[in-house]
N, C-alpha and C. Protein backbone atom coordinates (compact mmCIF):
# COMPACT_ATOMS: atom_id res chain seq x y z
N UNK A 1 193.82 22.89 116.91
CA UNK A 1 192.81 23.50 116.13
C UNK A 1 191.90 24.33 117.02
N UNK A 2 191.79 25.13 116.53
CA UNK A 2 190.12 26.25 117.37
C UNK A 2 189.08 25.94 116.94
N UNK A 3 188.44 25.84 118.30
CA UNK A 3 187.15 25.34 117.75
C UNK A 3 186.52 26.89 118.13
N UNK A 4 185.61 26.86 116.94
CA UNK A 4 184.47 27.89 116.48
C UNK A 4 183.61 27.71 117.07
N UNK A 5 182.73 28.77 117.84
CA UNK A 5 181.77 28.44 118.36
C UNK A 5 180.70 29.66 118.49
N UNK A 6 179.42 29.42 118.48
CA UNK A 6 178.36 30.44 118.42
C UNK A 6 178.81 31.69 119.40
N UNK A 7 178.78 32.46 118.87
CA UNK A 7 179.16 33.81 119.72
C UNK A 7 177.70 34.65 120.62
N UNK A 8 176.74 34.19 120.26
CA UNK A 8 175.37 34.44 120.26
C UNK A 8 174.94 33.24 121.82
N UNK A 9 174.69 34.02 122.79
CA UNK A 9 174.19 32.98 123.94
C UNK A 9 172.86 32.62 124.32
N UNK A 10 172.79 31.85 124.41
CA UNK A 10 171.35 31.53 124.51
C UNK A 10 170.49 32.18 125.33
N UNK A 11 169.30 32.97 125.46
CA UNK A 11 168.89 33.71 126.67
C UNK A 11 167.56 33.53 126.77
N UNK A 12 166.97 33.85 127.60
CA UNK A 12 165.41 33.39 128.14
C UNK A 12 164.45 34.69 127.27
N UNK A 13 163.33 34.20 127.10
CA UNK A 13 162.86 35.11 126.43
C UNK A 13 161.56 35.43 127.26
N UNK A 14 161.59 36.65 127.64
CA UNK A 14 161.13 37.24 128.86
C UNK A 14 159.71 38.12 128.51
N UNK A 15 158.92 37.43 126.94
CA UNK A 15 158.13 38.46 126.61
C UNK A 15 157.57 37.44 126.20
N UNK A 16 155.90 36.96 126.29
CA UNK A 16 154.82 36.11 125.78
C UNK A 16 154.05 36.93 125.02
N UNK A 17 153.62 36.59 123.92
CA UNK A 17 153.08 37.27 122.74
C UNK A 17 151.73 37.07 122.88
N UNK A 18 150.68 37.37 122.95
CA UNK A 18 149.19 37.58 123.52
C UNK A 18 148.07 37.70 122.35
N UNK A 19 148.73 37.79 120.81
CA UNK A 19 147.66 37.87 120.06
C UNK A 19 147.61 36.33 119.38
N UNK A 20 147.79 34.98 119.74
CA UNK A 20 146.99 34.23 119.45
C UNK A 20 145.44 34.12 120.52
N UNK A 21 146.15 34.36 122.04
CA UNK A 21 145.27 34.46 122.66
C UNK A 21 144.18 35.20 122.57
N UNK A 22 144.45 36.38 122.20
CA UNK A 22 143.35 37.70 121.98
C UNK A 22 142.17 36.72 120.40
N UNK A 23 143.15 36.53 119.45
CA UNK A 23 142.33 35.50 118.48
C UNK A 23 141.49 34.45 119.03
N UNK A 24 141.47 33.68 119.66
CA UNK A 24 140.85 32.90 120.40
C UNK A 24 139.77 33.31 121.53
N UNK A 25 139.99 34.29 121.87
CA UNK A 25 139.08 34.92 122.85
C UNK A 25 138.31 35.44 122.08
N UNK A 26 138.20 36.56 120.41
CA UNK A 26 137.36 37.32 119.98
C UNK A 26 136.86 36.35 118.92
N UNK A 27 137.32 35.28 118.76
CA UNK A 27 136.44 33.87 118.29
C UNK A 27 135.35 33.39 119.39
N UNK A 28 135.59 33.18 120.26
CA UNK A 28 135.07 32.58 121.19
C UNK A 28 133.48 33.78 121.85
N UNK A 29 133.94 34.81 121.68
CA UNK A 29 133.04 35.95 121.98
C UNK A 29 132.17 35.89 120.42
N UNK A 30 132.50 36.03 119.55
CA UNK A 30 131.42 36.00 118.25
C UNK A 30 130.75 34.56 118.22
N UNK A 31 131.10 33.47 118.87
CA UNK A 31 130.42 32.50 118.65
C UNK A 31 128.88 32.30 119.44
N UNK A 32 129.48 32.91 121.23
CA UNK A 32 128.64 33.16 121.94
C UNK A 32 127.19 34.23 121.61
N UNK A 33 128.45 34.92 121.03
CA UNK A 33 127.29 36.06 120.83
C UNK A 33 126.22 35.91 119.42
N UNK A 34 126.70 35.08 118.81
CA UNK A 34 125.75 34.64 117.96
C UNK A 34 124.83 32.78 118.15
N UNK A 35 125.03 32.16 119.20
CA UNK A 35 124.72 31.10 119.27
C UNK A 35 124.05 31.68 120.64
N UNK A 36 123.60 32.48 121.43
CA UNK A 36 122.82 32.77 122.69
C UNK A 36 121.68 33.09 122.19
N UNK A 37 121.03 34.07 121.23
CA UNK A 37 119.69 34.05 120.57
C UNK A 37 118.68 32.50 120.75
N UNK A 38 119.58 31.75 119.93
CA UNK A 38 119.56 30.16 119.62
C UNK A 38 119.30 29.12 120.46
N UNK A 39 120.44 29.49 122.03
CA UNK A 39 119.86 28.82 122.89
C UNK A 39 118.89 29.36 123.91
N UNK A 40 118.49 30.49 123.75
CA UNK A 40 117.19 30.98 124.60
C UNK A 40 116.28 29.90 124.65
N UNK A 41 115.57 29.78 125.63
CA UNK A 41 114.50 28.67 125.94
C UNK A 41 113.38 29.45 125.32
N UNK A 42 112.56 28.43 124.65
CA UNK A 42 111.33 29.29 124.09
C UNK A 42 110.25 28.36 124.32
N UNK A 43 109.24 28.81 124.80
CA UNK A 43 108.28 28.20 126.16
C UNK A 43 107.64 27.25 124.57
N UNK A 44 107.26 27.54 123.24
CA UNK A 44 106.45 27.28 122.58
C UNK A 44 106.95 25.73 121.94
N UNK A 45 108.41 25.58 121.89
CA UNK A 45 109.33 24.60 121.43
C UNK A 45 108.91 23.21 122.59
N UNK A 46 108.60 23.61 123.53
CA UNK A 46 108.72 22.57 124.97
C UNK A 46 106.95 21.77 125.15
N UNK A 47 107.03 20.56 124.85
CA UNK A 47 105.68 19.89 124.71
C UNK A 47 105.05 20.24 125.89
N UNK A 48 103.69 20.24 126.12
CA UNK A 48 102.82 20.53 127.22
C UNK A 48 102.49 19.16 128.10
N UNK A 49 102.49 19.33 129.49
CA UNK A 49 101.95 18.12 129.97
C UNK A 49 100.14 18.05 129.86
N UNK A 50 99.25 17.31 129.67
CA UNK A 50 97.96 17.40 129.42
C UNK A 50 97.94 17.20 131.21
N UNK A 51 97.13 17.94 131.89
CA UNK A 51 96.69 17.21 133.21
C UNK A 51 95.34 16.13 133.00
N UNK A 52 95.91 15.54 133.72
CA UNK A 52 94.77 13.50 133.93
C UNK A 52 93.44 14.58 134.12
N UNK A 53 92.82 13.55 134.15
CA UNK A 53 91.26 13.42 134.54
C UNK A 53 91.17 13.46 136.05
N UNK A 54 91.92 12.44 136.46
CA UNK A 54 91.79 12.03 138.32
C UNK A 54 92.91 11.69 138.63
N UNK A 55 93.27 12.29 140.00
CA UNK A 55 94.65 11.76 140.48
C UNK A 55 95.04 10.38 140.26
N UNK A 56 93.99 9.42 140.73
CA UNK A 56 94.07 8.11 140.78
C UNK A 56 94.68 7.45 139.48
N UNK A 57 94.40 8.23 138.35
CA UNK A 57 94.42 7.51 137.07
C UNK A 57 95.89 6.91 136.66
N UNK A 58 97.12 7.68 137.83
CA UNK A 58 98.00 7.29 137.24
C UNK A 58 98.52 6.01 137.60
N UNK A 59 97.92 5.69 139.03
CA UNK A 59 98.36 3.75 139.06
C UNK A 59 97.08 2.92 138.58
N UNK A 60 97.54 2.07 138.24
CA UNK A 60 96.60 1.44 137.26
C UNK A 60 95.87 0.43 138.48
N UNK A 61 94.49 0.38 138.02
CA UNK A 61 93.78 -0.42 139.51
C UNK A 61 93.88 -1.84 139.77
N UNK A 62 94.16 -2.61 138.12
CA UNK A 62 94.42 -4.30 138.50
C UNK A 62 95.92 -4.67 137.59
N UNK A 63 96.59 -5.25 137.91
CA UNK A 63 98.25 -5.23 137.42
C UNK A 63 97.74 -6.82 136.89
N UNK A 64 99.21 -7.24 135.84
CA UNK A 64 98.80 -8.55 135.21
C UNK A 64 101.06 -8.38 135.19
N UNK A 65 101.14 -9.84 135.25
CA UNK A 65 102.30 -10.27 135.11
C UNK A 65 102.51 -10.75 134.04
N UNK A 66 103.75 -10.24 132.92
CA UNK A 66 103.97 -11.18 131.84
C UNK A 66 104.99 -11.87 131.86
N UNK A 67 105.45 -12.85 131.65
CA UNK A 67 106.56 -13.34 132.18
C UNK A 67 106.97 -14.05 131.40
N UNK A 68 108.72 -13.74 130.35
CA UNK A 68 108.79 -14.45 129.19
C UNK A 68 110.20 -14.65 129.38
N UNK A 69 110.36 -16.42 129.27
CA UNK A 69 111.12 -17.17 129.86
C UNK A 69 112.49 -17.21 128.96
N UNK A 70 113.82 -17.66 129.15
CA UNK A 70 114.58 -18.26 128.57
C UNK A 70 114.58 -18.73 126.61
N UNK A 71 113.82 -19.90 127.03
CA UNK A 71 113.14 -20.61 126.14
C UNK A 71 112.14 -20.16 125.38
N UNK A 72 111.59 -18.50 125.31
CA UNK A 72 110.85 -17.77 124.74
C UNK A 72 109.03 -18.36 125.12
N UNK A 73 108.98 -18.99 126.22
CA UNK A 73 107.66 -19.64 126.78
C UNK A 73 107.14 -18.37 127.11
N UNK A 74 106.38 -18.39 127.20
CA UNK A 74 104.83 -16.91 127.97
C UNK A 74 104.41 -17.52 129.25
N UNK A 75 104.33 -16.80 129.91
CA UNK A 75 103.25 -17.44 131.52
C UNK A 75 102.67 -15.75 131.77
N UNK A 76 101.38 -15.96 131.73
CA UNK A 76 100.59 -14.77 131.93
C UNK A 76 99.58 -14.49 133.02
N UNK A 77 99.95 -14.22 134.08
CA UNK A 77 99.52 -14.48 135.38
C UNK A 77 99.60 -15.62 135.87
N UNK A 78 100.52 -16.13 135.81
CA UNK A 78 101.24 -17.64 136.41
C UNK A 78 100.71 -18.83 135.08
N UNK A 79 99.91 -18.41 134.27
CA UNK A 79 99.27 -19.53 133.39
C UNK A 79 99.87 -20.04 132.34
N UNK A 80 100.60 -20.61 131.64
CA UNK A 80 101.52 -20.90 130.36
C UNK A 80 100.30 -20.55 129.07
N UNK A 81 101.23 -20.02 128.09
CA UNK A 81 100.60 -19.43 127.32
C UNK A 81 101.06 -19.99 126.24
N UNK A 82 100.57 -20.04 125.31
CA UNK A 82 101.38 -20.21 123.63
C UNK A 82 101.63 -18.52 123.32
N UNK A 83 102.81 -18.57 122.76
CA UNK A 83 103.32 -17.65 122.19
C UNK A 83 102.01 -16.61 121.20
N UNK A 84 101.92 -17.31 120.21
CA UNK A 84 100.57 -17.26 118.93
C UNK A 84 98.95 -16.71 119.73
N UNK A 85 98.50 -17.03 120.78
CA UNK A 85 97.80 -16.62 121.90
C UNK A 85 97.85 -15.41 122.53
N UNK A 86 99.38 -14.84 122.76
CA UNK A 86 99.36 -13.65 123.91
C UNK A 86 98.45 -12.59 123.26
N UNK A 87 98.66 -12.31 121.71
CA UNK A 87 97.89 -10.97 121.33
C UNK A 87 96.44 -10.65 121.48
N UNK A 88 95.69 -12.32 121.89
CA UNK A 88 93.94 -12.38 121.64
C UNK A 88 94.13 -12.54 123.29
N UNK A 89 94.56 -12.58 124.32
CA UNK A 89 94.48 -12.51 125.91
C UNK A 89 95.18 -11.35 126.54
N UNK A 90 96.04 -10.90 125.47
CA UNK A 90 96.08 -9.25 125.98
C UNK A 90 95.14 -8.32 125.80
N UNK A 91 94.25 -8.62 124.84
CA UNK A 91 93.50 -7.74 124.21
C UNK A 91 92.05 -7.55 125.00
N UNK A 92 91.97 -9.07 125.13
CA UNK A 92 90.64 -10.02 126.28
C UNK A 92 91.08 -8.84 127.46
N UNK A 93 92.28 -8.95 128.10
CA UNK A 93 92.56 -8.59 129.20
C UNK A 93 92.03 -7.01 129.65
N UNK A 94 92.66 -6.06 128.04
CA UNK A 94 92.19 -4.75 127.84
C UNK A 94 90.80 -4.55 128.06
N UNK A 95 90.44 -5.26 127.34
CA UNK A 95 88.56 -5.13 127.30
C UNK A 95 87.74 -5.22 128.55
N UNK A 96 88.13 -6.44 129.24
CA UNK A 96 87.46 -6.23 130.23
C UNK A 96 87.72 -5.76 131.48
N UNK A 97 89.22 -4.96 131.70
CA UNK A 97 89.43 -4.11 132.41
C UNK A 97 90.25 -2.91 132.08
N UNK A 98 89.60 -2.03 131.27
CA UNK A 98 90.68 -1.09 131.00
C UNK A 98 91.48 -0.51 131.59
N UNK A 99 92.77 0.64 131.21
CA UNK A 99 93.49 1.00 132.44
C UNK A 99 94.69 -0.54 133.06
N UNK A 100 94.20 -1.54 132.42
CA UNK A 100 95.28 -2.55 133.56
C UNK A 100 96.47 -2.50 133.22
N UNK A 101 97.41 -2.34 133.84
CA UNK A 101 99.19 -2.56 134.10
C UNK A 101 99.68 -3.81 133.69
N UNK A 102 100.98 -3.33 133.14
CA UNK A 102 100.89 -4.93 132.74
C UNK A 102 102.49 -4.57 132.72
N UNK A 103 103.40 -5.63 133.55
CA UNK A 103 104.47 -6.09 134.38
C UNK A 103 105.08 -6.97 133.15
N UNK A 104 106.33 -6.77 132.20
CA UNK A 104 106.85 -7.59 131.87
C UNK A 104 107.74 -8.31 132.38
N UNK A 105 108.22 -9.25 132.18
CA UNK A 105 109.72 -9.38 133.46
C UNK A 105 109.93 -10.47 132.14
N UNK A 106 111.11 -9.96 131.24
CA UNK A 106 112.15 -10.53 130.32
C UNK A 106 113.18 -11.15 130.90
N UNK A 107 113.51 -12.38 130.62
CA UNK A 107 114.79 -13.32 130.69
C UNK A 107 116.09 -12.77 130.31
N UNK A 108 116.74 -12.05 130.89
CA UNK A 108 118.30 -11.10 131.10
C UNK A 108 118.96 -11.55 130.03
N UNK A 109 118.77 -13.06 129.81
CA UNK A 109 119.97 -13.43 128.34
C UNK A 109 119.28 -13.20 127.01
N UNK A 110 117.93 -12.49 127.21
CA UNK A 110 116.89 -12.45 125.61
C UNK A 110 117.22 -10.93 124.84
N UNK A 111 117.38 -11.24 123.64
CA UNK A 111 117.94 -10.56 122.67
C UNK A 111 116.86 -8.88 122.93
N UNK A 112 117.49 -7.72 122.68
CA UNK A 112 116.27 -7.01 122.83
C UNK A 112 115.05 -7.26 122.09
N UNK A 113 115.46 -7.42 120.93
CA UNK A 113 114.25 -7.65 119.88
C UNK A 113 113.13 -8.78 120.01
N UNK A 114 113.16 -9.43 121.03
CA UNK A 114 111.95 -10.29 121.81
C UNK A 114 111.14 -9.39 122.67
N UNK A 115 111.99 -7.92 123.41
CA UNK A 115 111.13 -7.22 124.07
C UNK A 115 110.62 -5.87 123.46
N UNK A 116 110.95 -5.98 122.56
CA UNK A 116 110.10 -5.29 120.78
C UNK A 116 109.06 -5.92 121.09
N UNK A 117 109.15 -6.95 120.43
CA UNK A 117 107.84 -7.96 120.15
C UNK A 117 107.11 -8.05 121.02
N UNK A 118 107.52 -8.20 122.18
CA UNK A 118 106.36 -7.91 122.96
C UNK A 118 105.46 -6.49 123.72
N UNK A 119 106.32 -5.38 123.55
CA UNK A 119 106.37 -4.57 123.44
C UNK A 119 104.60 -3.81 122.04
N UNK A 120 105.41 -4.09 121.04
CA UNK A 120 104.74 -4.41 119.81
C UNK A 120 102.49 -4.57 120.22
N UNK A 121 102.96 -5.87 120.70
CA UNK A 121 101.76 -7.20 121.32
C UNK A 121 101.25 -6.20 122.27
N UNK A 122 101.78 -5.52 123.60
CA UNK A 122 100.88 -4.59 124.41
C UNK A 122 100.77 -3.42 123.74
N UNK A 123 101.04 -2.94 122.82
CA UNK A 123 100.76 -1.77 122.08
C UNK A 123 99.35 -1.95 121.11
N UNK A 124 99.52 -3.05 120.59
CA UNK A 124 98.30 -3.48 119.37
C UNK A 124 97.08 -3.87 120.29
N UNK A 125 97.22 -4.32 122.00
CA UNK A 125 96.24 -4.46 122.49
C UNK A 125 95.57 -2.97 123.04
N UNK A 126 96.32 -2.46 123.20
CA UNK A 126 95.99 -1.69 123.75
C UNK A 126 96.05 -0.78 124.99
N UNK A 127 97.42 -1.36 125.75
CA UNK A 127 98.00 -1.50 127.37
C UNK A 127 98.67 -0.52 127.36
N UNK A 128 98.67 0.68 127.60
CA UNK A 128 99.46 1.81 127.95
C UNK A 128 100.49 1.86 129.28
N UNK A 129 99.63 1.21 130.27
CA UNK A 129 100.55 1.08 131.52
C UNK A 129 101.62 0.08 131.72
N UNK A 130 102.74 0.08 131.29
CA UNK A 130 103.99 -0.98 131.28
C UNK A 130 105.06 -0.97 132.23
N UNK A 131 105.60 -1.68 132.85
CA UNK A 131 106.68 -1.69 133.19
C UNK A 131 108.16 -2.76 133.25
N UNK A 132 108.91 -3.01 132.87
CA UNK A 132 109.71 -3.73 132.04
C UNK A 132 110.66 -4.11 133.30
N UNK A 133 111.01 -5.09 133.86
CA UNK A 133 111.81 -5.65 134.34
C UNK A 133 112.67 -6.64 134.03
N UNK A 134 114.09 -7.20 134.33
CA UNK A 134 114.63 -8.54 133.90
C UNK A 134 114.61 -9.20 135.16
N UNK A 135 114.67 -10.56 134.83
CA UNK A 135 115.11 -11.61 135.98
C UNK A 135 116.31 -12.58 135.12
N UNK A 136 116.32 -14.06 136.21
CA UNK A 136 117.29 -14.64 136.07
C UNK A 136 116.54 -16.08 135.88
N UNK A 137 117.23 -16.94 135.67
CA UNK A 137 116.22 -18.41 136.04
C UNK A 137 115.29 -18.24 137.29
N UNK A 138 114.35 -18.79 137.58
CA UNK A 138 113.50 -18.36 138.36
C UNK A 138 113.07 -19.95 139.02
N UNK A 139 112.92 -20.72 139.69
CA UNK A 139 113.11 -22.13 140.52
C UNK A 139 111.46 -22.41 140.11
């Protein structure tokens, strides 16, 4: 029997066709050219820094440790606290030294939403200067 076979040979095709590319490029140019207006920086969009009063103002002059344990205990400058308490001795604290810093240092395994809450507690007192640290069991 004869076998039949494609008379047609397979050959390399020696010519790349360039207008998807050209499509993609004059997409890419109308997008720019209409999204650069847009991203211009515009001085009026960008919040202002207020300058301080005094250099000094930005470290705070007496620091306070808050320190909230495992077990959700308070110790507030080494002193154990009741929980129900911290908001009327943060506030004490504000008053009679304004400006004071106040050092949280959260227990690494506490849910965030305990450092909300306390969070919350130096906000309603009044403590602007914060800084948030974790620890571990502590001896």
């Amino acid at each position: 029997m004869k076998r039949i076979s494609n008379q047609r040979q397979l050959r390399l095709i020696s010519e790349i066709s360039i207008m998807p590319f050209m499509d993609v490029v004059l997409v890419l140019l109308f997008v720019f050219v209409l999204a650069a207006p847009l991203v211009k920086t515009n001085s009026s969009w960008l919040p202002t820094a207020q300058p301080s009063a005094s250099p000094g103002s930005a470290a705070p002059a007496e620091r306070v440790t808050l320190l909230v344990n495992r077990d959700l205990s308070v110790t507030l400058n080494g002193a154990m606290l009741a929980r129900a308490a911290l908001p009327f001795s943060l506030k004490q604290i504000e008053t009679r030294a304004p400006g004071t810093g106040v050092e949280v240092r959260m227990h690494r395994d506490l849910p965030v939403q305990q450092l909300v809450e306390i969070m919350g507690m130096l906000e309603a007192a009044g403590m602007q200067k914060t800084a948030v640290t974790t620890h571990a069991d502590e001896p």
